[in-house]
C-alpha atoms as a PDB file:
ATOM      1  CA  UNK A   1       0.000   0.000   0.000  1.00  0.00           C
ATOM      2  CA  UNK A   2       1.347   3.357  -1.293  1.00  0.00           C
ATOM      3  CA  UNK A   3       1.967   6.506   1.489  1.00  0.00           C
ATOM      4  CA  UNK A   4       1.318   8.444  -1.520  1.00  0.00           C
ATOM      5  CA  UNK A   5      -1.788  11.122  -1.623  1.00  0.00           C
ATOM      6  CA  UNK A   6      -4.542   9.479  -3.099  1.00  0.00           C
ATOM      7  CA  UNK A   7      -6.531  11.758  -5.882  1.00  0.00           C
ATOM      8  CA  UNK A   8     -10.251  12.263  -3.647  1.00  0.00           C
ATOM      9  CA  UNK A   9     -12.999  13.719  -5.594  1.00  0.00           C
ATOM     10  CA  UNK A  10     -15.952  15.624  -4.200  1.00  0.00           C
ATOM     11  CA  UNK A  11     -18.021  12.548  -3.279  1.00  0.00           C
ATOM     12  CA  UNK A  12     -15.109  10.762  -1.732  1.00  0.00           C
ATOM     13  CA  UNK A  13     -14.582  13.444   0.344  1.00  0.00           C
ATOM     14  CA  UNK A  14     -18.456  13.184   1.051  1.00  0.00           C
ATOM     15  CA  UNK A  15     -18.224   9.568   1.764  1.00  0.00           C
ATOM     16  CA  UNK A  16     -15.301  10.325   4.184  1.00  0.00           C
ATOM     17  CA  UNK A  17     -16.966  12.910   6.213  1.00  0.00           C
ATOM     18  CA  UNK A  18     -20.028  11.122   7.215  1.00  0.00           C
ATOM     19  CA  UNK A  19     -18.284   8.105   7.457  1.00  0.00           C
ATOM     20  CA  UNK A  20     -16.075   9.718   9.892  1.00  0.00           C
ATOM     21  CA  UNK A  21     -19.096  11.130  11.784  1.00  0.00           C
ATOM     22  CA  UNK A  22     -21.338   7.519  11.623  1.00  0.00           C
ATOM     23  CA  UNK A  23     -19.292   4.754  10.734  1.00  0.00           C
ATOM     24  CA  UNK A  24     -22.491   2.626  11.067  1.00  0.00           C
ATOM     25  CA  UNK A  25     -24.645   4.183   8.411  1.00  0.00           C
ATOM     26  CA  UNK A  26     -25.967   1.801   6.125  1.00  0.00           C
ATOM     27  CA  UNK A  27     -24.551   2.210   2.211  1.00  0.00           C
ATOM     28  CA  UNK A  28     -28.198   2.854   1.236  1.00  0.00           C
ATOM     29  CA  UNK A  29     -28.598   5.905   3.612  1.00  0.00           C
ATOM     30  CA  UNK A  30     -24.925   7.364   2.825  1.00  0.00           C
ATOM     31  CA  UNK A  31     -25.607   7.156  -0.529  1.00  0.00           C
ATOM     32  CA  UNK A  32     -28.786   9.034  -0.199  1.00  0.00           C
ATOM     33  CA  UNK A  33     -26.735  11.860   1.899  1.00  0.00           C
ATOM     34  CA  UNK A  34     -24.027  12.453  -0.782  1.00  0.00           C
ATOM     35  CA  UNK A  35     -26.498  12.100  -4.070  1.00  0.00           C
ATOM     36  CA  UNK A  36     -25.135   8.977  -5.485  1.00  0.00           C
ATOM     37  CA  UNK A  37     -27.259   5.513  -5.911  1.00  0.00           C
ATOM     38  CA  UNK A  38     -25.961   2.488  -3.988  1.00  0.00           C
ATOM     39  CA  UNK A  39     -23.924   0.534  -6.111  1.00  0.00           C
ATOM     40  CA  UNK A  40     -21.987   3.302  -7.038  1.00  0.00           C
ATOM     41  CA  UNK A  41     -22.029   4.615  -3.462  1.00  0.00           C
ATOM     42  CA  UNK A  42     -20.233   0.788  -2.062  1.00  0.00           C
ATOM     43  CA  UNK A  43     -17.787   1.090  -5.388  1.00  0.00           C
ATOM     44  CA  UNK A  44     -16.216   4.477  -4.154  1.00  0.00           C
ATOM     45  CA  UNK A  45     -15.956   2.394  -0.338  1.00  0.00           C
ATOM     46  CA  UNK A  46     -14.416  -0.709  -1.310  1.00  0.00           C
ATOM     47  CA  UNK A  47     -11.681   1.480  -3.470  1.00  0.00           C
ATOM     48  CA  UNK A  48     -11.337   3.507  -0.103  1.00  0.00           C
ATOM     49  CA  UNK A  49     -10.636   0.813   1.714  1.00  0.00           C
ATOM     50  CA  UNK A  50      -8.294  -1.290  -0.787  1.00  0.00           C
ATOM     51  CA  UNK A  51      -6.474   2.152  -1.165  1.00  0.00           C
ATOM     52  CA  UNK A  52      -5.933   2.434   2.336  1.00  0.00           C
ATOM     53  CA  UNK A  53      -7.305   5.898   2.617  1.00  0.00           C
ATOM     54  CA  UNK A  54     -10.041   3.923   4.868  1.00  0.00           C
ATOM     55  CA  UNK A  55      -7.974   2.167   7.083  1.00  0.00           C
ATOM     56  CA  UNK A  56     -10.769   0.510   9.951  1.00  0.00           C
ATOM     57  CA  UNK A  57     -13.850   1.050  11.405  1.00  0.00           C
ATOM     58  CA  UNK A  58     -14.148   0.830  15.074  1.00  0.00           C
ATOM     59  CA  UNK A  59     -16.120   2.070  18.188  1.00  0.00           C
ATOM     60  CA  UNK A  60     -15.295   5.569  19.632  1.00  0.00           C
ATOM     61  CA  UNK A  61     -15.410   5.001  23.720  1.00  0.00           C
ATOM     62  CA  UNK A  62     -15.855   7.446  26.263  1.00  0.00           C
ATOM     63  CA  UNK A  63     -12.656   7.635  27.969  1.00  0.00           C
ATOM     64  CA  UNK A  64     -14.577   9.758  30.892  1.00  0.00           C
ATOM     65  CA  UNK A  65     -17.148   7.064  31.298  1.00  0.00           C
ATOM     66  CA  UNK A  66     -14.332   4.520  31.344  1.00  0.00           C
ATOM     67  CA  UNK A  67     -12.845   6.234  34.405  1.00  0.00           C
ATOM     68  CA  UNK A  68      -9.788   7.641  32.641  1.00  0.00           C
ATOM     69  CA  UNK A  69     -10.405  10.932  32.423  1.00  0.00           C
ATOM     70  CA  UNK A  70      -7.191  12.421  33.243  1.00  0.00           C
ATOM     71  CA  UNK A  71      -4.860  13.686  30.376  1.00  0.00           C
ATOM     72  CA  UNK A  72      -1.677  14.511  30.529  1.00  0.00           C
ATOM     73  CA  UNK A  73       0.617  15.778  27.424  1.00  0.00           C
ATOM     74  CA  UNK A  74       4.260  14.991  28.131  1.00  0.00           C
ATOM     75  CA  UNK A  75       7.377  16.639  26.659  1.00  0.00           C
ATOM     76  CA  UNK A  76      10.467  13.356  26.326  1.00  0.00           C
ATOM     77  CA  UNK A  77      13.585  14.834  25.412  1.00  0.00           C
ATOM     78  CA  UNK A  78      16.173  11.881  24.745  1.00  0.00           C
ATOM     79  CA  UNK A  79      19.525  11.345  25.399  1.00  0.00           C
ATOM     80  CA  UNK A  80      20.310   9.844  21.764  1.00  0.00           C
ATOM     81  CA  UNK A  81      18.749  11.123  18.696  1.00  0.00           C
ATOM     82  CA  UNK A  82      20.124   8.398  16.394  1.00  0.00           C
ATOM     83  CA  UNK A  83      18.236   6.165  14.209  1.00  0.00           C
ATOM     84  CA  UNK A  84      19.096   3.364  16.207  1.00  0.00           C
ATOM     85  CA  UNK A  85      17.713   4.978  19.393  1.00  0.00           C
ATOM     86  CA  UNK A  86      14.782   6.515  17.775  1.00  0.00           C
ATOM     87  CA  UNK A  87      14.005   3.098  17.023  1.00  0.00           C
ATOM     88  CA  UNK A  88      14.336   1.787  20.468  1.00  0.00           C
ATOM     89  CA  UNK A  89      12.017   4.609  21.939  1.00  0.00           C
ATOM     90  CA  UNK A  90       9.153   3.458  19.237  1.00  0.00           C
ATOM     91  CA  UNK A  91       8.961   0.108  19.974  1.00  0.00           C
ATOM     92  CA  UNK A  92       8.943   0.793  23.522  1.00  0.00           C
ATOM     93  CA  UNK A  93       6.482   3.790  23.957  1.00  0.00           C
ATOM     94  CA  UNK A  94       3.732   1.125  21.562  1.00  0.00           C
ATOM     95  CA  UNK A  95       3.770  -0.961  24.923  1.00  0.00           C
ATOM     96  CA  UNK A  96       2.983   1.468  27.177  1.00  0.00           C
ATOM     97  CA  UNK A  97      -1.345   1.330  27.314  1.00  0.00           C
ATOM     98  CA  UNK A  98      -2.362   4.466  28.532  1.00  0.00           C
ATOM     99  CA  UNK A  99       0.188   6.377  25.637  1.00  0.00           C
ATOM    100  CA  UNK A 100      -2.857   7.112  23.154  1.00  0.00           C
ATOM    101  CA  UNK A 101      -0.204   9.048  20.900  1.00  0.00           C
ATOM    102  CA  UNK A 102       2.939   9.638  20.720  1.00  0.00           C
ATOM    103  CA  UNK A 103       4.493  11.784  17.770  1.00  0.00           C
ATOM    104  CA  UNK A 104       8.579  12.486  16.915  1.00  0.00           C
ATOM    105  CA  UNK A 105       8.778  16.336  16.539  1.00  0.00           C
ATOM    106  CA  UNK A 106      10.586  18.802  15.169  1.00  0.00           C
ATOM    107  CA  UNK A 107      11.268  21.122  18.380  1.00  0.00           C
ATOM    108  CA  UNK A 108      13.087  21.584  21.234  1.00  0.00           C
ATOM    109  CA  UNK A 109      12.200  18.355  22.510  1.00  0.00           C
ATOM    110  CA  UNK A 110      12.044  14.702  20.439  1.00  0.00           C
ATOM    111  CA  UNK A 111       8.612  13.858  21.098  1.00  0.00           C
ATOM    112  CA  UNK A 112       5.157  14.252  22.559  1.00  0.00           C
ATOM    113  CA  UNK A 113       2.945  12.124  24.291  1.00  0.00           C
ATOM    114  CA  UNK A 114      -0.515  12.352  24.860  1.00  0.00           C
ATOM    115  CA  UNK A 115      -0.858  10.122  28.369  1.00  0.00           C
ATOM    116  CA  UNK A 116      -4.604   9.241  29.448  1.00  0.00           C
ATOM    117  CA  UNK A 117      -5.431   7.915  33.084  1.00  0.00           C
ATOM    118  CA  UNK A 118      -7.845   7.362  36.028  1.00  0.00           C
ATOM    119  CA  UNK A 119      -6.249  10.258  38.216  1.00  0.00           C
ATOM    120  CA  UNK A 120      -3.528  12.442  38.790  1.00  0.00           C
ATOM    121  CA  UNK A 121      -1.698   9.622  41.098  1.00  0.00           C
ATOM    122  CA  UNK A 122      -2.126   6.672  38.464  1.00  0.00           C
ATOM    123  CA  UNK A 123      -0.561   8.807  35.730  1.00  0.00           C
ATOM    124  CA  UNK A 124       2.416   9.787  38.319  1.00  0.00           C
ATOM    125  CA  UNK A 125       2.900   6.000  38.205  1.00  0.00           C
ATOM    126  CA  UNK A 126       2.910   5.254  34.688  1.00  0.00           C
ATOM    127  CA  UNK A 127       5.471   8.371  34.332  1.00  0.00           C
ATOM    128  CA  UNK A 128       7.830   6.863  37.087  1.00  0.00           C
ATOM    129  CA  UNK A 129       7.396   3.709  36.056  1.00  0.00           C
ATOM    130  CA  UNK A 130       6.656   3.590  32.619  1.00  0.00           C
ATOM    131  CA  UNK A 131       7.488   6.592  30.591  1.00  0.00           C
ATOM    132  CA  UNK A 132      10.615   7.817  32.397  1.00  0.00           C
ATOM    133  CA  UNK A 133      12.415   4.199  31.698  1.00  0.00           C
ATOM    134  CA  UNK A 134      11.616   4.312  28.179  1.00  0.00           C
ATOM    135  CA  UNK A 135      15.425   3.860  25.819  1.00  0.00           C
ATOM    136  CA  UNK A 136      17.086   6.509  25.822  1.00  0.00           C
ATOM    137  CA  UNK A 137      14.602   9.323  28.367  1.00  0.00           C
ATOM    138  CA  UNK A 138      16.094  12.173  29.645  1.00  0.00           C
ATOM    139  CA  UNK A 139      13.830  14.385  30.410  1.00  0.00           C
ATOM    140  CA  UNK A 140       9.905  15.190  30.146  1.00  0.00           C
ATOM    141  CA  UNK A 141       8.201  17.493  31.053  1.00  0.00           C
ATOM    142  CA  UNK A 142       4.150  17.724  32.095  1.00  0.00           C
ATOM    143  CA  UNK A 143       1.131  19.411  30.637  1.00  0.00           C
ATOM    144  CA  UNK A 144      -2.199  18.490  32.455  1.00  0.00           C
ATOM    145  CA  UNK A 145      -5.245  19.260  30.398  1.00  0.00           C
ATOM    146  CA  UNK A 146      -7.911  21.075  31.980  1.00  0.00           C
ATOM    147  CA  UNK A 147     -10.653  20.458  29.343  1.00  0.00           C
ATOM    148  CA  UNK A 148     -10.653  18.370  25.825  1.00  0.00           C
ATOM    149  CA  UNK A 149     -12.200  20.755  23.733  1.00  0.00           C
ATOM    150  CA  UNK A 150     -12.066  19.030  20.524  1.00  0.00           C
ATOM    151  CA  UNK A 151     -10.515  15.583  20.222  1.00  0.00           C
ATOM    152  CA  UNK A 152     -11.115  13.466  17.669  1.00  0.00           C
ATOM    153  CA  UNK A 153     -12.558  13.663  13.557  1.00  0.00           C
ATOM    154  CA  UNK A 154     -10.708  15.026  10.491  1.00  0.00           C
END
């Protein structure tokens, strides 16, 4: 599967957005809501998904109702910035459960995470224990969010 762009016309763009927004809508009612008949409609989804531009479908959960409503951003600046090390920090940081994201960045620090727990205590924990002992960690550096304002949708 190609990282390439993939050429989107107006009603793949259509079937994106309300996809993205109700990932359970039948492919007779989303291809009433962008003007297309069905066949046509489940043509432009399968190529989607064979393309890769669709990668999964999946449940969104409410992290609040699941108790985790703490979230913390972190700052990890790492000792060794080379391939090698970069690598070791990937694999690592994919183990750690409550890192929902975790980006390399161009800044003054290497990456940031985006660290979701019960409290203020368990996510103490998972920084001692978890995050901080990740290859190659030498410093992070906290940012508690007050309020999610927008999280998630393209």
């Amino acid at each position: 599967m190609s990282s390439e762009p993939f050429d989107l016309d107006r009603f793949d763009l259509a079937i994106l957005r309300v996809l993205a927004a109700e990932g359970r809508i039948s492919a007779t009612e989303l291809a009433r809501r962008i003007g297309l008949s069905k066949s046509p409609t489940q043509a432009r989804m399968k190529r989607l998904e064979e393309s890769g531009v669709i990668t999964a479908y999946r449940a969104q959960l409410d992290p609040i109702k699941m108790g985790q409503a703490h979230v913390a951003f972190v700052e990890v600046r790492l000792s060794d910035t080379r391939e090698a090390a970069l690598q070791a920090f990937n694999k690592a940081v994919l183990a750690i459960p409550e890192v929902e994201q975790c980006h390399m960045m161009a800044s003054r620090f290497d990456y940031m995470l985006k660290v979701r727990t019960g409290d203020i205590q368990e996510y103490r924990r998972v920084l001692g224990e978890r995050i901080s002992s990740l290859p190659h960690v030498s410093s992070t550096s906290t940012h508690v969010a007050m309020e999610a304002v927008k999280e998630a949708g393209v």
